[in-house]
C-alpha atoms as a PDB file:
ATOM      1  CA  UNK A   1       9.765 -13.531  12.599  1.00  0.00           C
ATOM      2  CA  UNK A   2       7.926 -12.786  16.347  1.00  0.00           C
ATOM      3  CA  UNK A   3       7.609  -9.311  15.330  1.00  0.00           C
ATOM      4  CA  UNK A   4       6.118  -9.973  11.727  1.00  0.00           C
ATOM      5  CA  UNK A   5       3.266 -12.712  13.627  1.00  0.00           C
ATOM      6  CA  UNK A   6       2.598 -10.046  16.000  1.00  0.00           C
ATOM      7  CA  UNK A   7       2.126  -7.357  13.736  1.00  0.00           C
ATOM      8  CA  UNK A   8       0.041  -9.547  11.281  1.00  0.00           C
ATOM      9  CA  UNK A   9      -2.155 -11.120  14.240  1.00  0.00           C
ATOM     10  CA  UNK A  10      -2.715  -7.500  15.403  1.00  0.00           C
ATOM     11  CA  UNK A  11      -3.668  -6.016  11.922  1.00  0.00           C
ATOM     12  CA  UNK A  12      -5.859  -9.087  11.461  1.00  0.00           C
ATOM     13  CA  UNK A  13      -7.897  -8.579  14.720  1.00  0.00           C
ATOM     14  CA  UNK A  14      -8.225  -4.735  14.013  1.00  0.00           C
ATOM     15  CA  UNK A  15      -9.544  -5.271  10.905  1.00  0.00           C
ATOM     16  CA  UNK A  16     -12.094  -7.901  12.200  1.00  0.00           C
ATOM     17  CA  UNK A  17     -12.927  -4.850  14.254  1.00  0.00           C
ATOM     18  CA  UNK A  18     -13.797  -2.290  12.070  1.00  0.00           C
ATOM     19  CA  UNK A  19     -14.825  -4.212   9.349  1.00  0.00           C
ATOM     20  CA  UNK A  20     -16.907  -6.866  10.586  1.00  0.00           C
ATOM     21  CA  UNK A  21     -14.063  -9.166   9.109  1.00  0.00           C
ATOM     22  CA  UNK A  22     -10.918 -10.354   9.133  1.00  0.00           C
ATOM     23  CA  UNK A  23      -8.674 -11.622   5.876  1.00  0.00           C
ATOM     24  CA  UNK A  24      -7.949 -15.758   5.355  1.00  0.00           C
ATOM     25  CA  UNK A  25      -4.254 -14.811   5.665  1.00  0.00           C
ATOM     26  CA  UNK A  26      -1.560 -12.155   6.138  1.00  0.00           C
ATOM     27  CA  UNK A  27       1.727 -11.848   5.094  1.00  0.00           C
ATOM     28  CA  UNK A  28       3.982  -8.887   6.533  1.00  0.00           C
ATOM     29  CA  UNK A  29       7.545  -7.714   5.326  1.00  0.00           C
ATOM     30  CA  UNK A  30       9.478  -5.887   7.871  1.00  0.00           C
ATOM     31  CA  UNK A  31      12.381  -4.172   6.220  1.00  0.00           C
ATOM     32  CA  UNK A  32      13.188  -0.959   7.989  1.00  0.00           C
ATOM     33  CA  UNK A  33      12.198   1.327   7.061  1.00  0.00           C
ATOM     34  CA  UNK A  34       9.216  -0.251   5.412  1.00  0.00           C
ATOM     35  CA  UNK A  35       6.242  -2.697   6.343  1.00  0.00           C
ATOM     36  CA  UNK A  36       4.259  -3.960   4.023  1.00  0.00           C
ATOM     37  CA  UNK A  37       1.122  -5.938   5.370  1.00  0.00           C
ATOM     38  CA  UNK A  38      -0.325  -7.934   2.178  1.00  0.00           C
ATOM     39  CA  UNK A  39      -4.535  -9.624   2.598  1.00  0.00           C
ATOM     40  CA  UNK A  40      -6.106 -12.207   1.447  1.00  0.00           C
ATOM     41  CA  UNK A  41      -9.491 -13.511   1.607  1.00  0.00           C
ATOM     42  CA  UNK A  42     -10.437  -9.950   2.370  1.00  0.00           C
ATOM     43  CA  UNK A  43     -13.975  -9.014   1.955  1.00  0.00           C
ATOM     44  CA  UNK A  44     -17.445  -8.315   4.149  1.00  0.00           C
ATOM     45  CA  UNK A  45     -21.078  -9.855   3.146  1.00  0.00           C
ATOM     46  CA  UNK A  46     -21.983  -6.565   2.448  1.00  0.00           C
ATOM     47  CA  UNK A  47     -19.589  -5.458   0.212  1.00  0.00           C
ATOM     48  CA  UNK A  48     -20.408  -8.819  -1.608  1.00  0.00           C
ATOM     49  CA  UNK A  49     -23.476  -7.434  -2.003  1.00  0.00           C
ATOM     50  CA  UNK A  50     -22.440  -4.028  -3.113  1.00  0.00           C
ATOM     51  CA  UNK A  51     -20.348  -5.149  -5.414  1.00  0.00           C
ATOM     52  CA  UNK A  52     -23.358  -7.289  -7.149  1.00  0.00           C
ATOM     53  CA  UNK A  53     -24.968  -4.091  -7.870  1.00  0.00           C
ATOM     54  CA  UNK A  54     -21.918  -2.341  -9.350  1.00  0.00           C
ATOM     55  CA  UNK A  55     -20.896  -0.220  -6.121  1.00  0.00           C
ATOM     56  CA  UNK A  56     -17.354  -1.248  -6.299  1.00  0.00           C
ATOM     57  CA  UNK A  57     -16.576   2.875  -5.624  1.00  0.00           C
ATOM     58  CA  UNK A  58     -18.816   2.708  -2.671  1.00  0.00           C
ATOM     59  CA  UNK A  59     -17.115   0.204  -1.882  1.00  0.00           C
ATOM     60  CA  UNK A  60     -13.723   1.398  -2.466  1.00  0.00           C
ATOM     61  CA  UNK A  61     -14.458   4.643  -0.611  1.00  0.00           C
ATOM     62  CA  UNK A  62     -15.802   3.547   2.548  1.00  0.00           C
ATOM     63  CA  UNK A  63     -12.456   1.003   2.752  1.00  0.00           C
ATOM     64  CA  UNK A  64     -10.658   4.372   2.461  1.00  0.00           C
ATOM     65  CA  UNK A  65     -13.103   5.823   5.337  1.00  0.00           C
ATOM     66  CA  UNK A  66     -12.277   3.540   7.514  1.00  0.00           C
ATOM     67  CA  UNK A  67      -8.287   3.378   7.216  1.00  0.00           C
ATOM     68  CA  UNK A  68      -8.123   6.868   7.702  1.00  0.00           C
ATOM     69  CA  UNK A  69     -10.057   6.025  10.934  1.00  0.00           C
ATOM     70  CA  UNK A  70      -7.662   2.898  11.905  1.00  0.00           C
ATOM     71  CA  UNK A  71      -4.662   5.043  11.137  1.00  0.00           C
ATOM     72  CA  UNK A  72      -3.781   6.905  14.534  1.00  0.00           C
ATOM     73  CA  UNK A  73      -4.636   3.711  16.494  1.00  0.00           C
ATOM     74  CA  UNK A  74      -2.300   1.564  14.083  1.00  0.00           C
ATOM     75  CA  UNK A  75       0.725   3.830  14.767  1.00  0.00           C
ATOM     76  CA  UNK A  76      -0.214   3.546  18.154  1.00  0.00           C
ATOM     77  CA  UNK A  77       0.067  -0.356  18.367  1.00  0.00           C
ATOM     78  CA  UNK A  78       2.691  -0.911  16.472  1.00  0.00           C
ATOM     79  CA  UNK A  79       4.996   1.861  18.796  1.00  0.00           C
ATOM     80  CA  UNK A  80       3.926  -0.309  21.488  1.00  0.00           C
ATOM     81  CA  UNK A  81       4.399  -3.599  19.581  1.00  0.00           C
ATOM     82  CA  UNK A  82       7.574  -3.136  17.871  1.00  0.00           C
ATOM     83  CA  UNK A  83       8.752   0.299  18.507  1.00  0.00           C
ATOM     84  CA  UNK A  84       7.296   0.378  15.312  1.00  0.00           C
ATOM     85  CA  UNK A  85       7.299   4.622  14.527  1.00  0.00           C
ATOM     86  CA  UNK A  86       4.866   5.183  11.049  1.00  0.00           C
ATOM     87  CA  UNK A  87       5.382   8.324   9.486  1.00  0.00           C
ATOM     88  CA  UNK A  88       3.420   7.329   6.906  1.00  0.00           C
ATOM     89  CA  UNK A  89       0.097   4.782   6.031  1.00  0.00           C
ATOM     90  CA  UNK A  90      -1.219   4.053   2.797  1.00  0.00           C
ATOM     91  CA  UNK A  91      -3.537   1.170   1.352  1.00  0.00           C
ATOM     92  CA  UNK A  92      -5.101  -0.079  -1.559  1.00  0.00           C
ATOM     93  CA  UNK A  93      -7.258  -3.322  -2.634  1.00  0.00           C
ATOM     94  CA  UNK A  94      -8.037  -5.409  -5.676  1.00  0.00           C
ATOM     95  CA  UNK A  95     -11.804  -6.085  -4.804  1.00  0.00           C
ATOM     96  CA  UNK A  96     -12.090  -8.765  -7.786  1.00  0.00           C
ATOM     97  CA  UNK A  97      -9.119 -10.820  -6.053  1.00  0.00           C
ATOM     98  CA  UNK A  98     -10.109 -10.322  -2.359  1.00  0.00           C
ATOM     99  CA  UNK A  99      -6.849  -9.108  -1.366  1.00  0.00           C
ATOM    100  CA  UNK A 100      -4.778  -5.665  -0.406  1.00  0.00           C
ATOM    101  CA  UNK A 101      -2.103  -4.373   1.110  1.00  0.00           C
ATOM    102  CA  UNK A 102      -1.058  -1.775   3.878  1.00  0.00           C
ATOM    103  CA  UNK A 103       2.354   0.233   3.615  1.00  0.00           C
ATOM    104  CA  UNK A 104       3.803   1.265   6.693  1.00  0.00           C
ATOM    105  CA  UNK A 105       6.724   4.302   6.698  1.00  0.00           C
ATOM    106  CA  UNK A 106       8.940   4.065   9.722  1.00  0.00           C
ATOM    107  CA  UNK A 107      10.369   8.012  10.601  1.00  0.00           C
ATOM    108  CA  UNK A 108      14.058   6.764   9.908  1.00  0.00           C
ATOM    109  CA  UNK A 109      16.406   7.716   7.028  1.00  0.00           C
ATOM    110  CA  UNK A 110      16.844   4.807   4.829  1.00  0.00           C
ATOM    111  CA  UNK A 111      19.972   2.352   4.349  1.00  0.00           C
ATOM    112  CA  UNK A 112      20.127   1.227   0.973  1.00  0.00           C
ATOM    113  CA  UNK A 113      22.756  -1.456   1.945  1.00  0.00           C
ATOM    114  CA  UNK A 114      20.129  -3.105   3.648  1.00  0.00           C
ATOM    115  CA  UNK A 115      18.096  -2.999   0.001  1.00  0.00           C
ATOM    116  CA  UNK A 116      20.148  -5.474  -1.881  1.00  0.00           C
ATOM    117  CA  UNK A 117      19.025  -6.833  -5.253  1.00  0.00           C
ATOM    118  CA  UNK A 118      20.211 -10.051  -5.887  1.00  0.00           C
ATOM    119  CA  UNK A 119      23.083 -10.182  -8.458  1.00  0.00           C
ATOM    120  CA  UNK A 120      21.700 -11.822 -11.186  1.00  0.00           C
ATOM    121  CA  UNK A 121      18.367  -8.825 -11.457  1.00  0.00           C
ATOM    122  CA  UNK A 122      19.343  -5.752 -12.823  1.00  0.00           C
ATOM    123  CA  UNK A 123      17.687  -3.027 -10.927  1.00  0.00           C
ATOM    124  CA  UNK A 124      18.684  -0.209 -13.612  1.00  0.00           C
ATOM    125  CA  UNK A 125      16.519  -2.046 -15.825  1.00  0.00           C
ATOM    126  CA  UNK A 126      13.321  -2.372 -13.851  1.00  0.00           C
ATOM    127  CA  UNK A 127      13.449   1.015 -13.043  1.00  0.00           C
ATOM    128  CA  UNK A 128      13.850   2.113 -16.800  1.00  0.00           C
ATOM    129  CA  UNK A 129      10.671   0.148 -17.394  1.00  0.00           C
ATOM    130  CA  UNK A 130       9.538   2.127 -14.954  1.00  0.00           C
ATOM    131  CA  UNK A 131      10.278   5.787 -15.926  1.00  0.00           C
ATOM    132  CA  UNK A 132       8.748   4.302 -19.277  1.00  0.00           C
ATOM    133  CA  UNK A 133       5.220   3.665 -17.727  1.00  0.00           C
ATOM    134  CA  UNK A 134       5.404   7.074 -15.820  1.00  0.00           C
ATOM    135  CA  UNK A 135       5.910   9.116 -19.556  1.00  0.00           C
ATOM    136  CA  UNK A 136       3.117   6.566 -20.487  1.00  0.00           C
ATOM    137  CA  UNK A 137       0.714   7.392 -17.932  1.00  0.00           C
ATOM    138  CA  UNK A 138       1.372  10.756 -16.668  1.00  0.00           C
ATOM    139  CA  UNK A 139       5.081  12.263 -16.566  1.00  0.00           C
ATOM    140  CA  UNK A 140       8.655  10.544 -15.585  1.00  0.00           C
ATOM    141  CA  UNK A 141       8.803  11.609 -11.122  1.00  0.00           C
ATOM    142  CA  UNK A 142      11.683  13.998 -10.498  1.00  0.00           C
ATOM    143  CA  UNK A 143      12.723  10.855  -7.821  1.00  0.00           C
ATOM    144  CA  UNK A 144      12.280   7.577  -7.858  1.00  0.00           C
ATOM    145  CA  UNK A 145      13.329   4.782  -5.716  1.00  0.00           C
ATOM    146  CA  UNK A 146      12.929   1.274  -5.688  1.00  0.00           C
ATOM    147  CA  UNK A 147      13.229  -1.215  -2.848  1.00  0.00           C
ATOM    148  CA  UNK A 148      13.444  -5.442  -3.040  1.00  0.00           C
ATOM    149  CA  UNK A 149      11.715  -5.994   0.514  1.00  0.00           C
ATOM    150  CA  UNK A 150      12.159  -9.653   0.326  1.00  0.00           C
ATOM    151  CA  UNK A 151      11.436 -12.253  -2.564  1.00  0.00           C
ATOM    152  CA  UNK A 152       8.364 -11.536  -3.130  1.00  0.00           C
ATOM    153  CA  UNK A 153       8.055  -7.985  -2.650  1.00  0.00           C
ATOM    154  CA  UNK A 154       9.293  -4.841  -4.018  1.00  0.00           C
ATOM    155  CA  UNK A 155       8.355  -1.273  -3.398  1.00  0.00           C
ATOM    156  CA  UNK A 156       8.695   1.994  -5.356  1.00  0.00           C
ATOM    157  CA  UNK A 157       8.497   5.046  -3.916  1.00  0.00           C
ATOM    158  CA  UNK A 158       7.948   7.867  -6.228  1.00  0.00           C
ATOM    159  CA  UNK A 159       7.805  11.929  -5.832  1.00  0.00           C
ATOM    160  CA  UNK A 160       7.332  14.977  -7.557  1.00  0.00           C
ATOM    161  CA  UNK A 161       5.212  13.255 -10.250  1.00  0.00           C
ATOM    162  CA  UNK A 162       2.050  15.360 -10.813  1.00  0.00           C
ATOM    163  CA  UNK A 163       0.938  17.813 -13.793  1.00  0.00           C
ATOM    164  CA  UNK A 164       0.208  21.114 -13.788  1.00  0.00           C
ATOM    165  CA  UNK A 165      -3.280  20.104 -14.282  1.00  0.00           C
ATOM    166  CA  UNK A 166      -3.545  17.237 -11.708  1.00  0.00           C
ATOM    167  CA  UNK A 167      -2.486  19.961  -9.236  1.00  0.00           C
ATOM    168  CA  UNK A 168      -5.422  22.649 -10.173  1.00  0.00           C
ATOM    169  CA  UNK A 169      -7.780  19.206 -10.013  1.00  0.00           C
ATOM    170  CA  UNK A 170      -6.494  18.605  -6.110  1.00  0.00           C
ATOM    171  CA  UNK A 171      -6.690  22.462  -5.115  1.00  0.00           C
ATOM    172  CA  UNK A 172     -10.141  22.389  -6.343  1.00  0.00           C
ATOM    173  CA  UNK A 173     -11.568  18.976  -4.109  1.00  0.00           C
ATOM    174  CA  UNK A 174     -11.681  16.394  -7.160  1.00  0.00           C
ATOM    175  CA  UNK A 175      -8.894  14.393  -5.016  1.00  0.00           C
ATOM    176  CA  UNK A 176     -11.199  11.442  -4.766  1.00  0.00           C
ATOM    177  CA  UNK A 177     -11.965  11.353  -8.917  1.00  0.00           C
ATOM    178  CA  UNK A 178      -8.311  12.128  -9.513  1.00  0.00           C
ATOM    179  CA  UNK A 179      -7.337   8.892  -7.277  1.00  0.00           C
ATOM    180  CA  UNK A 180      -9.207   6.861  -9.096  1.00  0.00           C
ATOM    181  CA  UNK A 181      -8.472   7.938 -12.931  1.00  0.00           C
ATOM    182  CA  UNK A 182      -4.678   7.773 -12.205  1.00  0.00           C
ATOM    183  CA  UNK A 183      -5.218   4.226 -10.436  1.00  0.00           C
ATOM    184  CA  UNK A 184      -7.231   2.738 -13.564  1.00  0.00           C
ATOM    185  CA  UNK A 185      -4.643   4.392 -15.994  1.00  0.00           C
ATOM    186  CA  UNK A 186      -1.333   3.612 -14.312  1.00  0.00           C
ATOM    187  CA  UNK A 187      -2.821  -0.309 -13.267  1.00  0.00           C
ATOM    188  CA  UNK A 188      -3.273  -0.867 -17.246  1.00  0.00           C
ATOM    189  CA  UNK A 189      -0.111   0.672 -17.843  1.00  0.00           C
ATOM    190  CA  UNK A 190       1.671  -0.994 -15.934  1.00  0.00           C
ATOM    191  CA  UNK A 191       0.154  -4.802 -16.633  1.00  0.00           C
ATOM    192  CA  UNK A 192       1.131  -4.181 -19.836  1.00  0.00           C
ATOM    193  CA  UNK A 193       5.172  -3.257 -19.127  1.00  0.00           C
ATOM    194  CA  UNK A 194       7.598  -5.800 -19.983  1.00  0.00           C
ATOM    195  CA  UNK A 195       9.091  -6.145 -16.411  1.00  0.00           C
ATOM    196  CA  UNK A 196       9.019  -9.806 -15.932  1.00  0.00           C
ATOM    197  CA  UNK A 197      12.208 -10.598 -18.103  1.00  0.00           C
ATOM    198  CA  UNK A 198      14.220  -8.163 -15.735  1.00  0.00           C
ATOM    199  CA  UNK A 199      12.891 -10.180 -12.167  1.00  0.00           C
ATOM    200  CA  UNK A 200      12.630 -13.834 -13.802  1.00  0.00           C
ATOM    201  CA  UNK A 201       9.686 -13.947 -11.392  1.00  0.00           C
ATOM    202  CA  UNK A 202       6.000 -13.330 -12.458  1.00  0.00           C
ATOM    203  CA  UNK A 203       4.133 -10.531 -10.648  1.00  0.00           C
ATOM    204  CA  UNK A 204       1.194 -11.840  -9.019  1.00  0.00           C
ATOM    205  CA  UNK A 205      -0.329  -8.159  -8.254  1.00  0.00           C
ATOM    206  CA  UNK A 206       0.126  -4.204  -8.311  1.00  0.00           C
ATOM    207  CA  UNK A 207      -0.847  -2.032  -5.423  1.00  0.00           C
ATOM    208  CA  UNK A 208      -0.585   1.665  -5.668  1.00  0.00           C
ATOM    209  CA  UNK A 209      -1.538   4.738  -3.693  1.00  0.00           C
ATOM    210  CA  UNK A 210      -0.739   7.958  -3.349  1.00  0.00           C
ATOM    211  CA  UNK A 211       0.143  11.341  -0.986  1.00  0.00           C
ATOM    212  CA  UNK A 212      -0.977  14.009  -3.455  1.00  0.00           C
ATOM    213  CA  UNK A 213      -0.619  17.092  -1.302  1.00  0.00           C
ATOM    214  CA  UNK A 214       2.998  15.925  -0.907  1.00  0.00           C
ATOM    215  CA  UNK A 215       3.089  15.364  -4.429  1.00  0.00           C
ATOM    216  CA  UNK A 216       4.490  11.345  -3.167  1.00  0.00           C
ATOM    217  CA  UNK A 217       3.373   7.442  -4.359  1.00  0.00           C
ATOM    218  CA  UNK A 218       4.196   4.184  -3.541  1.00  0.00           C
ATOM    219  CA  UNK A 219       3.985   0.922  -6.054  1.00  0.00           C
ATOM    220  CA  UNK A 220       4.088  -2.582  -4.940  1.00  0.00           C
ATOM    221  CA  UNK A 221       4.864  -5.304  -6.963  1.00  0.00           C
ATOM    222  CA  UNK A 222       3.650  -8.514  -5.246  1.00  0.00           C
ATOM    223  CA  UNK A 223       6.052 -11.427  -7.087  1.00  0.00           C
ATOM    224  CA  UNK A 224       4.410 -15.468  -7.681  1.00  0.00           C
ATOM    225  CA  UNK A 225       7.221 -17.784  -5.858  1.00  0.00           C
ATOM    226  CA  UNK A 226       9.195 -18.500  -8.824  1.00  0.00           C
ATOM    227  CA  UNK A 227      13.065 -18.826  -9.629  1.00  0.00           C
ATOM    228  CA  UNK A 228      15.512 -18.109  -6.733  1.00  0.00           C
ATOM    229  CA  UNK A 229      11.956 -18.197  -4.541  1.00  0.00           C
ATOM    230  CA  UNK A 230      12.536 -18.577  -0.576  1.00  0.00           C
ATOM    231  CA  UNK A 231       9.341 -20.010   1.182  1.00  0.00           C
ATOM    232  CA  UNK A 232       7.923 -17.070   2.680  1.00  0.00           C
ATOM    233  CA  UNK A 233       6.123 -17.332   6.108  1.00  0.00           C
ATOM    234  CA  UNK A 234       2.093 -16.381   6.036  1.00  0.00           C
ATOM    235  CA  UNK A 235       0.314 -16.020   9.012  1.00  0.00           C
ATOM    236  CA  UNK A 236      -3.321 -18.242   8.853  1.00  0.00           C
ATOM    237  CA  UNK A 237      -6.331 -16.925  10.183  1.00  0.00           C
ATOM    238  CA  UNK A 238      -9.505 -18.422  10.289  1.00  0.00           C
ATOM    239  CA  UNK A 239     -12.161 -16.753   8.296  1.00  0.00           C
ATOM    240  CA  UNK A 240     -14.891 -15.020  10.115  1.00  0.00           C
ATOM    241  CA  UNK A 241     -18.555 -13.910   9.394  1.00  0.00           C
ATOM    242  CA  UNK A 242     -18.471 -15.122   5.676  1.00  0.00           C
END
C-alpha cells in the first residue's frame, strides 16, 4: 500500500509539472510485473478550451508529446522509489470523461500464479470475446494474454496483431493516423462485445495503446465496484489551477 501512495503522489506531482495540472485522484495497481496508474479529474484550462473548438487531436497529440518527454524521468523515479525497473510506458485518455491511465512494464518474466482469476469468472471466455473483437476490428493476435490486476482491473497484452497493410502505413510515417483509426475502431468494437456476463462486473472504461514497431498492445478494462467488489484504495489530491 506505501509503495502504491508513493508512486501515485509522485505521478500526481509530475504531472502537475508538465502539465500545468494535476488529476482529482489516482488509483495505482502494483502487480508485478505490471503498474497501472488510472486519472481522474484530468484536464488543463487550455485543453478545455481546445476542446471547445473541436481540437480534441491537438489535444490528444500534445498529451502524447509530453509522455514521451516524462518517460525517461518516470523510469528514473520509480527505480529510485520502488526499485521499480519499466521496460515499457504506454498511455491513453478519454478526454470526454477527464480520466486516463499509464501502464508501466517491469523488465521481469511474468508469474502467472500470481494472475489468479477468481473461480467463479471464466477467463477462457473473456478471452474468446476477445479474439472475436480482434477478427472484428482487424485480425485475431498470434498471442494474447490476459491479466486480473486486482478487482477492478484487468489487462491484455496482445502481439503480432497487425496487417500487411497497417505495416506499409507505419514504414511510410502515417503512425500517428494509424493510432488513431485503430483506437476509434477497436473502442466501438469493443463497447459493443458481450463481456459483462463473463466478469458479473460492469466495465466502467477501455484504455488502449499500442507498440507498433514491435508489432505489441495493451487493453485495459477498468471494472465499476460491483459483485465480489473489494474497496479499492484511491489516493485524493486536491485539484489545482482549474
Amino acid at each position: 500500500m506505501k509503495l502504491q501512495k508513493e508512486v501515485g503522489s509522485y505521478i500526481s506531482s509530475l504531472m502537475r509539472t508538465y502539465f500545468g495540472k494535476g488529476p482529482t485522484s489516482v488509483h495505482v495497481t502494483i502487480n508485478r510485473p505490471f503498474i497501472t496508474i488510472h486519472f481522474r479529474g484530468f484536464i488543463t484550462p487550455m485543453e478545455k478550451f481546445l476542446l471547445k473548438q473541436n481540437e480534441e487531436r491537438r489535444v490528444l497529440e500534445t498529451r502524447d508529446m509530453l509522455m514521451d518527454n516524462m518517460k525517461a524521468e518516470v523510469v528514473q523515479e520509480l527505480k529510485e522509489i520502488g526499485k521499480l525497473e519499466l521496460k515499457e510506458i504506454y498511455s491513453d485518455w478519454n478526454l470526454d470523461k477527464k480520466t486516463g491511465v499509464v501502464i508501466g512494464v517491469i523488465d521481469e518474466e511474468v508469474d502467472r500464479q500470481t494472475f489468479e482469476w477468481p473461480d467463479d469468472l471464466s477467463e477462457k471466455n473473456f478471452q474468446e470475446q476477445l479474439i472475436k473483437a480482434n477478427i472484428l476490428s482487424e485480425k485475431a493476435p498470434d498471442e494474447q494474454e490476459t491479466y486480473w490486476l486486482d478487482n477492478r482491473t484487468i489487462l491484455v497484452r496482445r502481439a503480432k496483431f497487425l496487417l500487411p497493410i497497417e505495416k506499409e502505413l507505419i514504414k511510410n510515417g502515417h503512425i500517428e493516423e494509424l493510432k488513431r483509426a485503430k483506437w476509434q475502431l477497436e473502442q466501438k468494437v469493443l463497447s459493443e462485445m458481450e463481456f459483462e456476463p463473463f466478469l458479473k462486473r460492469t466495465i466502467a472504461e477501455t484504455f488502449l495503446d499500442w507498440d507498433f514497431e514491435e508489432d505489441l498492445g495493451y487493453i485495459v478494462f477498468i471494472l465499476k465496484p460491483g459483485y465480489a467488489y473489494v474497496e479499492d484504495i484511491e489516493y485524493q489530491q486536491e485539484e489545482q489551477n482549474s
